[in-house]
PDB file of N, CA and C in Angstrom:
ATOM      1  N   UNK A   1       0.845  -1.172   0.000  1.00  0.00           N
ATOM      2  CA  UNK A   1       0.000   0.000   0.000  1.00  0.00           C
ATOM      3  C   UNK A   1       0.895   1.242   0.000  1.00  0.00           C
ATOM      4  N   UNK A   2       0.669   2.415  -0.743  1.00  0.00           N
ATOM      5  CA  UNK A   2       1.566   3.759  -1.310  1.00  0.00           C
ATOM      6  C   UNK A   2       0.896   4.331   0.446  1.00  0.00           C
ATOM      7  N   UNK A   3       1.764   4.866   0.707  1.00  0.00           N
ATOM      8  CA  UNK A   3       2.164   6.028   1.907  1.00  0.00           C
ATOM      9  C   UNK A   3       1.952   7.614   1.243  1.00  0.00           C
ATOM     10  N   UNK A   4       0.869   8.210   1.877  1.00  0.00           N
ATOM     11  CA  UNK A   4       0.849   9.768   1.299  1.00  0.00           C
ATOM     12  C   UNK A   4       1.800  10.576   1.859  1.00  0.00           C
ATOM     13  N   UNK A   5       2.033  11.497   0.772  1.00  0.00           N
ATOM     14  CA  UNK A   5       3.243  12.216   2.038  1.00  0.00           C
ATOM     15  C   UNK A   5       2.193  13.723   2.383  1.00  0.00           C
ATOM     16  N   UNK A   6       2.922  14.325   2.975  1.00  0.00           N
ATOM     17  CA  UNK A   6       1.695  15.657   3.496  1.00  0.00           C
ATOM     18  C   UNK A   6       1.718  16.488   2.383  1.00  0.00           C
ATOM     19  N   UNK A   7       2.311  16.329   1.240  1.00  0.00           N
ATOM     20  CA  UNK A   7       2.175  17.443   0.238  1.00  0.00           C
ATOM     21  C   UNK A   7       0.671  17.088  -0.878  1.00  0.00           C
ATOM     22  N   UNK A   8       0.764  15.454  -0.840  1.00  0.00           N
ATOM     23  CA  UNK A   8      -0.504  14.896  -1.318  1.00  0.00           C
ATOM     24  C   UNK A   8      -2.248  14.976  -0.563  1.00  0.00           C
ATOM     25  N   UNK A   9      -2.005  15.260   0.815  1.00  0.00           N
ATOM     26  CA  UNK A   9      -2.959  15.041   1.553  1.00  0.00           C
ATOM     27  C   UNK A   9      -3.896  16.457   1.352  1.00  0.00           C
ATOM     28  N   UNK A  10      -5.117  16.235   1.197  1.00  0.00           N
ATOM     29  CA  UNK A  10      -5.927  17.742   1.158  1.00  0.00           C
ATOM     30  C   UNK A  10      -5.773  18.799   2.451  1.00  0.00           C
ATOM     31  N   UNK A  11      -6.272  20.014   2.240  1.00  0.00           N
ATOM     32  CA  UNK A  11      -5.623  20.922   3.268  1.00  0.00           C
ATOM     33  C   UNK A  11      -6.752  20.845   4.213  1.00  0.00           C
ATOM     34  N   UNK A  12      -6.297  21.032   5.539  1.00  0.00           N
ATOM     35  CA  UNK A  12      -7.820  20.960   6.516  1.00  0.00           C
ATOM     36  C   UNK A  12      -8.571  21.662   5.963  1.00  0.00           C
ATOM     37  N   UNK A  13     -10.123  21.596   6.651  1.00  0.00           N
ATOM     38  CA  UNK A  13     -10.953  22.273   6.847  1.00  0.00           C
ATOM     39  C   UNK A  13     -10.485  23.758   7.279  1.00  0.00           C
ATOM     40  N   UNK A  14     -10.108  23.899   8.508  1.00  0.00           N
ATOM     41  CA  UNK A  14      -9.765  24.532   9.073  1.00  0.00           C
ATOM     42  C   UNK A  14      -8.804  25.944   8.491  1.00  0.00           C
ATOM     43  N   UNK A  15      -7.645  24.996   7.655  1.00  0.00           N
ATOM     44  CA  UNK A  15      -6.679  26.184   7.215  1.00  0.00           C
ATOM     45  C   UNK A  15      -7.348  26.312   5.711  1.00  0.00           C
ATOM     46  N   UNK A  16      -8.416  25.650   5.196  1.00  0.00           N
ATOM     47  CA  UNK A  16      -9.056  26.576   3.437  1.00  0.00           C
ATOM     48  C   UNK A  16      -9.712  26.871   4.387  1.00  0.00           C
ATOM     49  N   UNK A  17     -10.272  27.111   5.734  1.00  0.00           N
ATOM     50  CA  UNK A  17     -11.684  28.561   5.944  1.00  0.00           C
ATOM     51  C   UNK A  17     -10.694  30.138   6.350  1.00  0.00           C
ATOM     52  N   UNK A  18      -9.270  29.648   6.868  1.00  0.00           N
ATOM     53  CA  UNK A  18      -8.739  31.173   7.021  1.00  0.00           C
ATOM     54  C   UNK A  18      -7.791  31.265   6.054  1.00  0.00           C
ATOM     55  N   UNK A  19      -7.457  30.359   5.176  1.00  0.00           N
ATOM     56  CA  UNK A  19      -6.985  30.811   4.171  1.00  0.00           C
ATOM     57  C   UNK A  19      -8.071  32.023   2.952  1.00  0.00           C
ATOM     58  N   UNK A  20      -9.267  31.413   3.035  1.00  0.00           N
ATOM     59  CA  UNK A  20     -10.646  31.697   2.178  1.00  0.00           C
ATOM     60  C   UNK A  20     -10.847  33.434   3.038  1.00  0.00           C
ATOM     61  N   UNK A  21     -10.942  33.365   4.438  1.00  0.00           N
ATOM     62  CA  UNK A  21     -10.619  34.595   4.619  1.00  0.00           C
ATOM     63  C   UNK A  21      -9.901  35.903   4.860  1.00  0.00           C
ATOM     64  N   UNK A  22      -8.474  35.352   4.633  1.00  0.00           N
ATOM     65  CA  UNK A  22      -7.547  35.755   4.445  1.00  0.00           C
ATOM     66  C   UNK A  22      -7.644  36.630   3.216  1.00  0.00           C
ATOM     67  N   UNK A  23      -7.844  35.930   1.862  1.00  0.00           N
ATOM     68  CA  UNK A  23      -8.433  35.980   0.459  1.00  0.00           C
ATOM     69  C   UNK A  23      -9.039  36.971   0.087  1.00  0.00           C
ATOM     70  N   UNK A  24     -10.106  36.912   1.092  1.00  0.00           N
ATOM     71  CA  UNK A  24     -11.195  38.137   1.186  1.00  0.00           C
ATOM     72  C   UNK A  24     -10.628  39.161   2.108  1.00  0.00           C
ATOM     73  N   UNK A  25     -10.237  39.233   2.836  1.00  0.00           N
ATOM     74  CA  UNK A  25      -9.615  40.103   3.398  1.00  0.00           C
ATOM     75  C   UNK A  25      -8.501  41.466   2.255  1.00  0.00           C
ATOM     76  N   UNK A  26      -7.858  40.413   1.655  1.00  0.00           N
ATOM     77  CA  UNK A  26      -6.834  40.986   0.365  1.00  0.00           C
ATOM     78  C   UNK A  26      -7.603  41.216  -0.587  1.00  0.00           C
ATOM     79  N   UNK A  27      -8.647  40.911  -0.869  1.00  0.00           N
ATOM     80  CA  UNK A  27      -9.102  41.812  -2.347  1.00  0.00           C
ATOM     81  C   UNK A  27      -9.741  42.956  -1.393  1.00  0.00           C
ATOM     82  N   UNK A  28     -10.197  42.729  -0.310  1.00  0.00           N
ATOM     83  CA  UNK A  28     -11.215  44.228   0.351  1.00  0.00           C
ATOM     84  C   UNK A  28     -10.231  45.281   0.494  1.00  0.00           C
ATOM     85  N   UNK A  29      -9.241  45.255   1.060  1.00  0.00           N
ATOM     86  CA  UNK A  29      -7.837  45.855   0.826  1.00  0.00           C
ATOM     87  C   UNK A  29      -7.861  46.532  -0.165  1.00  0.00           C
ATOM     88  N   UNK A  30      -7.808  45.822  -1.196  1.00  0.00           N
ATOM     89  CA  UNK A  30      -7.386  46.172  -2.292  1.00  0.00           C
ATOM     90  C   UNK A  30      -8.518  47.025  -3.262  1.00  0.00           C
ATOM     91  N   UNK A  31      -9.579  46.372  -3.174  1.00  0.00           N
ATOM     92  CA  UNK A  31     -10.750  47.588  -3.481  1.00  0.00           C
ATOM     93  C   UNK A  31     -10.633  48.603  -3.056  1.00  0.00           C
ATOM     94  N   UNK A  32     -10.283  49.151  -1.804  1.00  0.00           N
ATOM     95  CA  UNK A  32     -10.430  50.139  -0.904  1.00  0.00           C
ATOM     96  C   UNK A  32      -9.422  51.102  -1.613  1.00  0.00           C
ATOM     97  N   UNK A  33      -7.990  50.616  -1.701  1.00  0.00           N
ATOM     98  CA  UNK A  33      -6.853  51.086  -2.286  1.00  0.00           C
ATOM     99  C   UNK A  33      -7.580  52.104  -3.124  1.00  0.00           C
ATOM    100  N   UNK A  34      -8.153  50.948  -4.046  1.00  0.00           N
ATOM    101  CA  UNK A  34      -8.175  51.558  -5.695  1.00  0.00           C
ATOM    102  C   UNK A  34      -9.535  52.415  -5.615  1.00  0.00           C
ATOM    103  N   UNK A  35     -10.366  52.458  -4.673  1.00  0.00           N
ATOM    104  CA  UNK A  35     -10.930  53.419  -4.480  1.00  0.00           C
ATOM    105  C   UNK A  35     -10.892  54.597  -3.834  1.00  0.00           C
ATOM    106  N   UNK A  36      -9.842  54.848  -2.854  1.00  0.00           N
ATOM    107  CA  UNK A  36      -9.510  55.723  -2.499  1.00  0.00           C
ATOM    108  C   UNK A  36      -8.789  56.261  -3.703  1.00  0.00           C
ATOM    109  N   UNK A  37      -7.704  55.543  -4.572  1.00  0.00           N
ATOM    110  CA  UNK A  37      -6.981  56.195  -6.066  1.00  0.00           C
ATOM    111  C   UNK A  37      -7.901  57.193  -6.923  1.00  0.00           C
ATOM    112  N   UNK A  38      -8.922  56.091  -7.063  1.00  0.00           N
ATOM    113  CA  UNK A  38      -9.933  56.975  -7.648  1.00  0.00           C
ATOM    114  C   UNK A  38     -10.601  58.640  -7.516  1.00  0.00           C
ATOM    115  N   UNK A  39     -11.084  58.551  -6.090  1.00  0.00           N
ATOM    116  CA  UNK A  39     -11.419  59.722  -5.316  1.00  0.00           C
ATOM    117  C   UNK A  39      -9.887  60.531  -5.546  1.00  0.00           C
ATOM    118  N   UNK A  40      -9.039  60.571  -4.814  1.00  0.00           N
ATOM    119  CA  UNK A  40      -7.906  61.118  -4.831  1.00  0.00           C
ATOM    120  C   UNK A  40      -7.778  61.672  -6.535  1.00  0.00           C
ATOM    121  N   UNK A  41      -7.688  61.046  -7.366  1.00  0.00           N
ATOM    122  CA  UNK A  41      -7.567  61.737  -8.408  1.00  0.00           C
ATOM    123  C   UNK A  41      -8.594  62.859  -8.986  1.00  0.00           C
ATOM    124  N   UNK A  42     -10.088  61.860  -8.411  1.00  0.00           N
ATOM    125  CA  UNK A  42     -11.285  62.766  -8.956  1.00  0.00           C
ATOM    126  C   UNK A  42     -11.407  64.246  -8.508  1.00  0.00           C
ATOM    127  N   UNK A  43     -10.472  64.445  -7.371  1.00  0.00           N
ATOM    128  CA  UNK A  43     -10.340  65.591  -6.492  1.00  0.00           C
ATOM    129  C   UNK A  43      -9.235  66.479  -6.730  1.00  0.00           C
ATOM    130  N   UNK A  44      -8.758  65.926  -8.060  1.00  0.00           N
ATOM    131  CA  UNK A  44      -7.366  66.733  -8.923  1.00  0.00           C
ATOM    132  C   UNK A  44      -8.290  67.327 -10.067  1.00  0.00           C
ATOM    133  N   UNK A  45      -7.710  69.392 -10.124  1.00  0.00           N
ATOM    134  CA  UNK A  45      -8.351  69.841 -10.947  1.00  0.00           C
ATOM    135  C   UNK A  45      -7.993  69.326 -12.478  1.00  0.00           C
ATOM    136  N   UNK A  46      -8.992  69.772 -13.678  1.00  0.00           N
ATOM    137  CA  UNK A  46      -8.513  69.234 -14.958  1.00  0.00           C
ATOM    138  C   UNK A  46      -6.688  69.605 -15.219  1.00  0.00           C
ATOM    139  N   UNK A  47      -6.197  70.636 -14.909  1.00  0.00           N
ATOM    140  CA  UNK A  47      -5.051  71.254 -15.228  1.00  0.00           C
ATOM    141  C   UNK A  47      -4.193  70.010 -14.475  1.00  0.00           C
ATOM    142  N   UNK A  48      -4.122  69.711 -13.178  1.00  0.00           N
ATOM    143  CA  UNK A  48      -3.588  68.528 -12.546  1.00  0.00           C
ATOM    144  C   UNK A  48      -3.470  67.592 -13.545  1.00  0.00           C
ATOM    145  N   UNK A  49      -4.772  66.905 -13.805  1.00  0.00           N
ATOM    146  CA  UNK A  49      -5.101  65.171 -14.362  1.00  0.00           C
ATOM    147  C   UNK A  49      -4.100  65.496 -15.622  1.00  0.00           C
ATOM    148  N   UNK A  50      -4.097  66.860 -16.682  1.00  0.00           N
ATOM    149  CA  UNK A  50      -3.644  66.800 -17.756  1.00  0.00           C
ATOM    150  C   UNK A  50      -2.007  66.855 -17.490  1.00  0.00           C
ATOM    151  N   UNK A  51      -1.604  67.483 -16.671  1.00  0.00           N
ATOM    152  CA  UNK A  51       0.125  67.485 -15.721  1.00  0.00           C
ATOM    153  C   UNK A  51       0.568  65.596 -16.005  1.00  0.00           C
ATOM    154  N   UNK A  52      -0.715  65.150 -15.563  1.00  0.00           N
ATOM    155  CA  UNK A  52       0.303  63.567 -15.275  1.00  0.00           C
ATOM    156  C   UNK A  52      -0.753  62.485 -16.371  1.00  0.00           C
ATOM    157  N   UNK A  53      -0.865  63.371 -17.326  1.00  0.00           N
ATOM    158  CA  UNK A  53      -1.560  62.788 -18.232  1.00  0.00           C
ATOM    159  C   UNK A  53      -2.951  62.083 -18.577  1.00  0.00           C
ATOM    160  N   UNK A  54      -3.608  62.491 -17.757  1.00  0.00           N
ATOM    161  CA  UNK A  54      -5.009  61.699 -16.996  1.00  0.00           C
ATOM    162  C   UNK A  54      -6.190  63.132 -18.423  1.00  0.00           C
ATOM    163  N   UNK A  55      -7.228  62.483 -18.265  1.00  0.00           N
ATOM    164  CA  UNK A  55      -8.204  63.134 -18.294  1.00  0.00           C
ATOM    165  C   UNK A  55     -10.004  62.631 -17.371  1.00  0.00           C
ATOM    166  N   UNK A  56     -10.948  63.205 -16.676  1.00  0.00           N
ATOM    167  CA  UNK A  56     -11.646  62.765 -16.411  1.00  0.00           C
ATOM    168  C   UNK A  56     -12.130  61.232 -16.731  1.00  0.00           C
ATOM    169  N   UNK A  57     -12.060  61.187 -17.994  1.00  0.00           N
ATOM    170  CA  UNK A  57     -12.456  60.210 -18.744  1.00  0.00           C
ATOM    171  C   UNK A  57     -11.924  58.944 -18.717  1.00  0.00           C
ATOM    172  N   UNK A  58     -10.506  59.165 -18.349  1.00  0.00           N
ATOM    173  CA  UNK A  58      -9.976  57.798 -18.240  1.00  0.00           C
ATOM    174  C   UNK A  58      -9.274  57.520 -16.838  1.00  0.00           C
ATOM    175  N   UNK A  59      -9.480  58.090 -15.919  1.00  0.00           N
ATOM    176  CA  UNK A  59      -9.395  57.951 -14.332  1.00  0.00           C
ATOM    177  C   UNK A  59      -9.870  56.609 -14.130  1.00  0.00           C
ATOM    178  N   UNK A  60     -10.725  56.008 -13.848  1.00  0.00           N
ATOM    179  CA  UNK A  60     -10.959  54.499 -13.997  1.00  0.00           C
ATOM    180  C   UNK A  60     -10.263  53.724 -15.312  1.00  0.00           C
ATOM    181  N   UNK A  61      -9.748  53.909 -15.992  1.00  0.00           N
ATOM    182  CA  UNK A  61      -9.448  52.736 -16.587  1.00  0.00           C
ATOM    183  C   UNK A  61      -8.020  52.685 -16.202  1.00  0.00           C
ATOM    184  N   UNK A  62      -7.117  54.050 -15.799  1.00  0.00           N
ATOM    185  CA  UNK A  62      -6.105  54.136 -15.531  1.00  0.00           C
ATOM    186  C   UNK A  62      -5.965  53.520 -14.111  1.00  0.00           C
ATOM    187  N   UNK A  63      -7.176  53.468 -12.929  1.00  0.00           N
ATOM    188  CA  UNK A  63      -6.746  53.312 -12.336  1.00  0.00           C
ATOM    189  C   UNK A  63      -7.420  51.319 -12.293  1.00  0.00           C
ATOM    190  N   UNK A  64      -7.764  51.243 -12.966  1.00  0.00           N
ATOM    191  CA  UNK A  64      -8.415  49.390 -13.083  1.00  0.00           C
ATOM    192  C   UNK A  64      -7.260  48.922 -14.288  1.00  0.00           C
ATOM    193  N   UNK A  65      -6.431  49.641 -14.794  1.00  0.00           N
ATOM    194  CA  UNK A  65      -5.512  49.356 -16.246  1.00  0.00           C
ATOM    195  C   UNK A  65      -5.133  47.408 -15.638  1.00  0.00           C
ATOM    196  N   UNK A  66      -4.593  47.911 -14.506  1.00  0.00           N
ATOM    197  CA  UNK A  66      -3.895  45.972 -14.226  1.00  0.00           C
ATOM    198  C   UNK A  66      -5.126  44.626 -14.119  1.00  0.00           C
ATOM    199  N   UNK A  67      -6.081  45.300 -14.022  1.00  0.00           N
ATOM    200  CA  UNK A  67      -7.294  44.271 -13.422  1.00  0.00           C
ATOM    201  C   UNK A  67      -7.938  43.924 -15.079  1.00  0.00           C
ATOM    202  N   UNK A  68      -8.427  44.781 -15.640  1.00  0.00           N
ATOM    203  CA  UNK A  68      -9.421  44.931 -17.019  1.00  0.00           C
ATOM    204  C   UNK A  68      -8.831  45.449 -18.359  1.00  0.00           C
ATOM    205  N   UNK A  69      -8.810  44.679 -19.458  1.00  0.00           N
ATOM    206  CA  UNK A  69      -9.046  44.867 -20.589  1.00  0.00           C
ATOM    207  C   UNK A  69      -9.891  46.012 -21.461  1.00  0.00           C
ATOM    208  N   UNK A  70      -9.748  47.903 -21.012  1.00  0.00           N
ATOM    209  CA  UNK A  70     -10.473  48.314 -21.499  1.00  0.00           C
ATOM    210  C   UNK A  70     -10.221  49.306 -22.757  1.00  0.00           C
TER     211      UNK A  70
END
């Protein structure tokens, strides 16, 4: 009979429920980030956004550029 070693064995219960919220923890983070980015920029006059190359218009895509295809 084959012997499992611990790399084969499934992960507890226990460590996928705080791993799972761990998980969630890091994208809420991370929403927050990119919404505060957002605000923060939306609160830069047009003369600003055009300084670092931004326009109203593309403030979200600039700031979702790593996440979405837009």
């Amino acid at each position: 009979m084959a012997r499992q070693t611990p790399s084969q064995t499934a992960p507890s219960p226990f460590l996928a429920f705080f791993n799972a919220i761990a998980s969630s923890v890091s994208r809420l983070l991370a929403a927050q980030n990119r919404s505060a980015q957002v605000l923060r920029l939306q609160n830069l006059s047009d003369d600003e956004l055009a300084d670092i190359g931004l326009s109203r218009d593309t403030i979200l895509r600039h700031v979702y550029r790593d996440t979405y295809y837009v």
